[in-house]
Protein backbone atom coordinates (compact mmCIF):
# COMPACT_ATOMS: atom_id res chain seq x y z
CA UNK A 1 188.90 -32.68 14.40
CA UNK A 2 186.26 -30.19 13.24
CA UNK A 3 187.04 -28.04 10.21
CA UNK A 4 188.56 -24.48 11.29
CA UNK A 5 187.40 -21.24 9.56
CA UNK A 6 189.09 -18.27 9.42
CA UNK A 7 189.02 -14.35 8.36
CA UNK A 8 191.77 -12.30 8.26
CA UNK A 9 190.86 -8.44 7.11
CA UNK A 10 191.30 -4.93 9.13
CA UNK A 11 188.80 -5.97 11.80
CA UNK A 12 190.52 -9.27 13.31
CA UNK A 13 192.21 -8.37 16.24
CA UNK A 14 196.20 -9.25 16.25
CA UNK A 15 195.97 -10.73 20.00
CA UNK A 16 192.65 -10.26 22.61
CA UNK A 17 193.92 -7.15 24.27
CA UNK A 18 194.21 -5.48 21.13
CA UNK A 19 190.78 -6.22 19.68
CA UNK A 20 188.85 -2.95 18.59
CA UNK A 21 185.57 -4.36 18.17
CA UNK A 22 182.41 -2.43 19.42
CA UNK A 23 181.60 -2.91 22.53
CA UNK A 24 178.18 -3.29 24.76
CA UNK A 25 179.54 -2.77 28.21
CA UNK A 26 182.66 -4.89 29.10
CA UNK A 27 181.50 -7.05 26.09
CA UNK A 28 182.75 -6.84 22.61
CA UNK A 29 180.14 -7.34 19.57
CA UNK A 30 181.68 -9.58 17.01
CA UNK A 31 181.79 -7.73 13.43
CA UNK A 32 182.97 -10.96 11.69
CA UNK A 33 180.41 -13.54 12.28
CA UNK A 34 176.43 -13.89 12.98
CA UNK A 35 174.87 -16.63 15.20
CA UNK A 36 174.16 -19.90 12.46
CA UNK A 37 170.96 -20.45 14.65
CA UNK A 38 169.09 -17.19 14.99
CA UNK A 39 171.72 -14.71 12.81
CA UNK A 40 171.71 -13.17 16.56
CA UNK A 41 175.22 -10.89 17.33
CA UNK A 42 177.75 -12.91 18.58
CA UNK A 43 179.75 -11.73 21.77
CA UNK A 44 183.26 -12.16 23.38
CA UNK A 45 182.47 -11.74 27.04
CA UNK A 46 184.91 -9.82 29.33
CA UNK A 47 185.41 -12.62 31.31
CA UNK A 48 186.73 -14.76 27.91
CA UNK A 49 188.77 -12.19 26.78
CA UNK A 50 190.43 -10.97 29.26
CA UNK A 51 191.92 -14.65 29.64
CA UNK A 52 192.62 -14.50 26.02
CA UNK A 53 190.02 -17.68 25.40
CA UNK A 54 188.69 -17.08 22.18
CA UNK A 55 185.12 -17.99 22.34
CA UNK A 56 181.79 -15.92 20.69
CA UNK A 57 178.37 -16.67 22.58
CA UNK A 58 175.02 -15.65 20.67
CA UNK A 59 173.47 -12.96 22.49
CA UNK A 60 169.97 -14.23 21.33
CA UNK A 61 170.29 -17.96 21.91
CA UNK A 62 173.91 -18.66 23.65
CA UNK A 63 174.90 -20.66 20.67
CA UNK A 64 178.60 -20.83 21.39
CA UNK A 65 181.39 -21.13 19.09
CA UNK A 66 185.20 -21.56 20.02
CA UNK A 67 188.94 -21.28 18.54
CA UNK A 68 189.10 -24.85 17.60
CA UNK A 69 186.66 -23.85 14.48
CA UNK A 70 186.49 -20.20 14.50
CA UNK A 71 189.75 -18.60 15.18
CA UNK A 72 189.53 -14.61 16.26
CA UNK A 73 192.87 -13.45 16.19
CA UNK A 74 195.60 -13.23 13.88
CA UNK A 75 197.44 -14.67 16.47
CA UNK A 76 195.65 -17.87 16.67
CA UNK A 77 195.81 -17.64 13.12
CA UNK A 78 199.20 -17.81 12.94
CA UNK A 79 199.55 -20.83 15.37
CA UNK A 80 197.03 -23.17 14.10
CA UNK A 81 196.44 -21.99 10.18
CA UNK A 82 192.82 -22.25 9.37
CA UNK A 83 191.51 -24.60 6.57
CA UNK A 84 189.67 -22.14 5.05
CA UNK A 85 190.59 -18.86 5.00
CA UNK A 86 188.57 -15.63 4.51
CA UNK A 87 190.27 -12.70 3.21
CA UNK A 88 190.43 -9.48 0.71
CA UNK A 89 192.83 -9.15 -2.47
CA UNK A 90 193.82 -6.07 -0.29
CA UNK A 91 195.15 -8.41 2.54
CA UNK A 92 196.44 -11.05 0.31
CA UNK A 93 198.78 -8.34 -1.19
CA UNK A 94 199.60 -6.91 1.99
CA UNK A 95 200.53 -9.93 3.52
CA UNK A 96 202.12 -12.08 0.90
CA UNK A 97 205.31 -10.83 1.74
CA UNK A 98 205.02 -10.72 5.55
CA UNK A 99 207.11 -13.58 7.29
CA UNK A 100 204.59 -13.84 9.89
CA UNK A 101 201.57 -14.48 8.29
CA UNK A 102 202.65 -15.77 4.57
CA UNK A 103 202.03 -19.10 5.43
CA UNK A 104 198.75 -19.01 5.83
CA UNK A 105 198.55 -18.39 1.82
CA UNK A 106 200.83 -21.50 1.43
CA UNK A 107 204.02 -19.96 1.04
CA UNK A 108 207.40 -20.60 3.03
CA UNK A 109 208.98 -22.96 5.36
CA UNK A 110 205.80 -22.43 7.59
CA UNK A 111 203.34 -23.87 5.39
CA UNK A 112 201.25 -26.68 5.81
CA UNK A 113 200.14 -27.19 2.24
CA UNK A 114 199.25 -24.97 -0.71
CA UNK A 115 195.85 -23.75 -1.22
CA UNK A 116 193.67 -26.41 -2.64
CA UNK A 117 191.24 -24.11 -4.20
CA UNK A 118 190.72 -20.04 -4.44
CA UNK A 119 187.59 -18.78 -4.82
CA UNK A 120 187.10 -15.88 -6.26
CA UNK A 121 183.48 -13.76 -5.64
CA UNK A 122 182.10 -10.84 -7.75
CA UNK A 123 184.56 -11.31 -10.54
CA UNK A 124 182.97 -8.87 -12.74
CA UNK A 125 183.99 -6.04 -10.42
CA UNK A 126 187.66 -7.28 -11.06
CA UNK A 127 188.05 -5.00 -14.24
CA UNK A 128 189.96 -2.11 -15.44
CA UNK A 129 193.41 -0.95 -13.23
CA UNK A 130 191.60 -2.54 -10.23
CA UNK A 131 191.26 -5.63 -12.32
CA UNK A 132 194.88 -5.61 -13.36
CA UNK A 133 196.00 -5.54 -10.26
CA UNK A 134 194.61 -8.65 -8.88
CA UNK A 135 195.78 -10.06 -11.94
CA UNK A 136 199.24 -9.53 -11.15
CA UNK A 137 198.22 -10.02 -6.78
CA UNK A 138 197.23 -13.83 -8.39
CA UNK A 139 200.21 -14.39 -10.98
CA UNK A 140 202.57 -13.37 -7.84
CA UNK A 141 200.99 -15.61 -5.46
CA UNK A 142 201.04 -18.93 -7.48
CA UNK A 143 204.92 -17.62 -8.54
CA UNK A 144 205.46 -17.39 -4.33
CA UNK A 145 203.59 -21.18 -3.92
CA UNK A 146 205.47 -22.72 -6.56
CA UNK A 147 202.48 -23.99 -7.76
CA UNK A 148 199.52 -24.35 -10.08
CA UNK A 149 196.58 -22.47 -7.88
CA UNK A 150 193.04 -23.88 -9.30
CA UNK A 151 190.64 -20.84 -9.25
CA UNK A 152 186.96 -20.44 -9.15
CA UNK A 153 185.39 -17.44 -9.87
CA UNK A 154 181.64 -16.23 -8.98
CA UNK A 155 179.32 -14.27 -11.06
CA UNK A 156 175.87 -13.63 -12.26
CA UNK A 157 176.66 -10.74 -14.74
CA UNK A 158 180.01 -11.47 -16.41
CA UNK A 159 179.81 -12.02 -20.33
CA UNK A 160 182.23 -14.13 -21.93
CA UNK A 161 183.41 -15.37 -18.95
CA UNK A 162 186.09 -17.87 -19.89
CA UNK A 163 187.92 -15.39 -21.40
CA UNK A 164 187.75 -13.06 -18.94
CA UNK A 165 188.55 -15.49 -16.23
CA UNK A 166 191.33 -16.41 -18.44
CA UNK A 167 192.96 -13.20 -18.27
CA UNK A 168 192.77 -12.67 -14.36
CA UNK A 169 194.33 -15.55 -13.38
CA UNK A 170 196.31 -16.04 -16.11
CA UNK A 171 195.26 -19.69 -16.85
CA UNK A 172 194.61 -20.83 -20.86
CA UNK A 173 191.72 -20.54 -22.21
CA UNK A 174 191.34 -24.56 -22.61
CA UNK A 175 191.83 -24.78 -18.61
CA UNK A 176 188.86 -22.48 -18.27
CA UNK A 177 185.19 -24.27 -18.23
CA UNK A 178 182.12 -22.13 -17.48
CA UNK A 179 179.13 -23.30 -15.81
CA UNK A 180 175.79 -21.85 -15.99
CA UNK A 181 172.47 -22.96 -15.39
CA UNK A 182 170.55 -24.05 -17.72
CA UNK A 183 167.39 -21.29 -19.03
CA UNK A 184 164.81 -23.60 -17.90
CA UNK A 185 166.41 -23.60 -14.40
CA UNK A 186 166.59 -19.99 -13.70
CA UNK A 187 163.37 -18.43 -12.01
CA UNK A 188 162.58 -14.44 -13.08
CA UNK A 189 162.82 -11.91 -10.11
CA UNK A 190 161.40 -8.43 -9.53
CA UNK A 191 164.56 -5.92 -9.66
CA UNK A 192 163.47 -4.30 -6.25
């Protein structure tokens, strides 16, 4: 079957009649995800979610995607786990502990499988008490797993980065390889 993706953060809805989004008439306007074709608003017509069928058409070019690859509530979350999952630290450490929806960070009876990989963006921003915070967020969830998580984290301004890394998720130094491009592949850029 196709490859699910999912988000869970404060704007996906727990079941259809709860969903908050904004709305343009009956419709709601989908603050999650942009039409792939024309980066058009996606839509959950009335007449979709009122019979709870989770389904976002482009408003631009009808591009249509459904629940079988892009679940939009936490309930269909729950039911059929996603195999990649979007979220905050914020949610992770809200919801590590939450019988319902723990499993779909790999942890409990519920789980399909531990994550396979956790990517990590901005990493540079994870500093200070913030940054010791999701140090402790990641150290709890591989303690919850029971597992070794492998991490990858994303930045363009982070110096010594292995080290850094190192600390925030708690992995040795030796486990910790940096990749960077090469000078001769980077191209200068105007700062506006």
């Amino acid at each position: 079957g196709p490859i699910r993706i999912g988000a869970l953060y404060g704007d996906v809805p727990s079941e259809a009649g709860r969903c908050k989004w904004p709305r343009s008439g009956k419709d709601f306007l989908c603050p999650i995800l942009k039409c792939i074709n024309c980066n058009g608003t996606m839509i959950w017509k009335e007449s979709d979610h009122e019979q709870a069928n989770e389904r976002l058409v482009c408003h631009n070019c009808q591009w249509t995607i459904t629940d079988d690859t892009f679940p939009l509530t936490r309930k269909s979350l729950i039911a059929f786990p996603p195999d990649i999952l979007f979220t905050t630290t914020e949610m992770l450490n809200q919801r590590l502990s939450d019988n319902r929806l723990s499993h779909l960070f790999g942890i409990g009876a519920h789980a399909v499988r531990p994550p396979e990989l956790v990517l990590l963006d901005e990493v540079h921003t994870y500093e200070g008490l913030h940054g010791a915070q999701v140090a402790y967020l990641l150290r709890r969830w591989q303690y919850l797993v029971e597992q070794q998580l492998r991490f990858v984290g994303l930045s363009a301004t982070l110096r010594e980065a292995a080290s850094f890394f190192g600390m925030l998720t708690g992995a040795r130094q030796t486990q910790v390889e940096e990749i960077s491009p090469n000078r001769d592949e980077l191209e200068t850029e105007g700062a506006e």
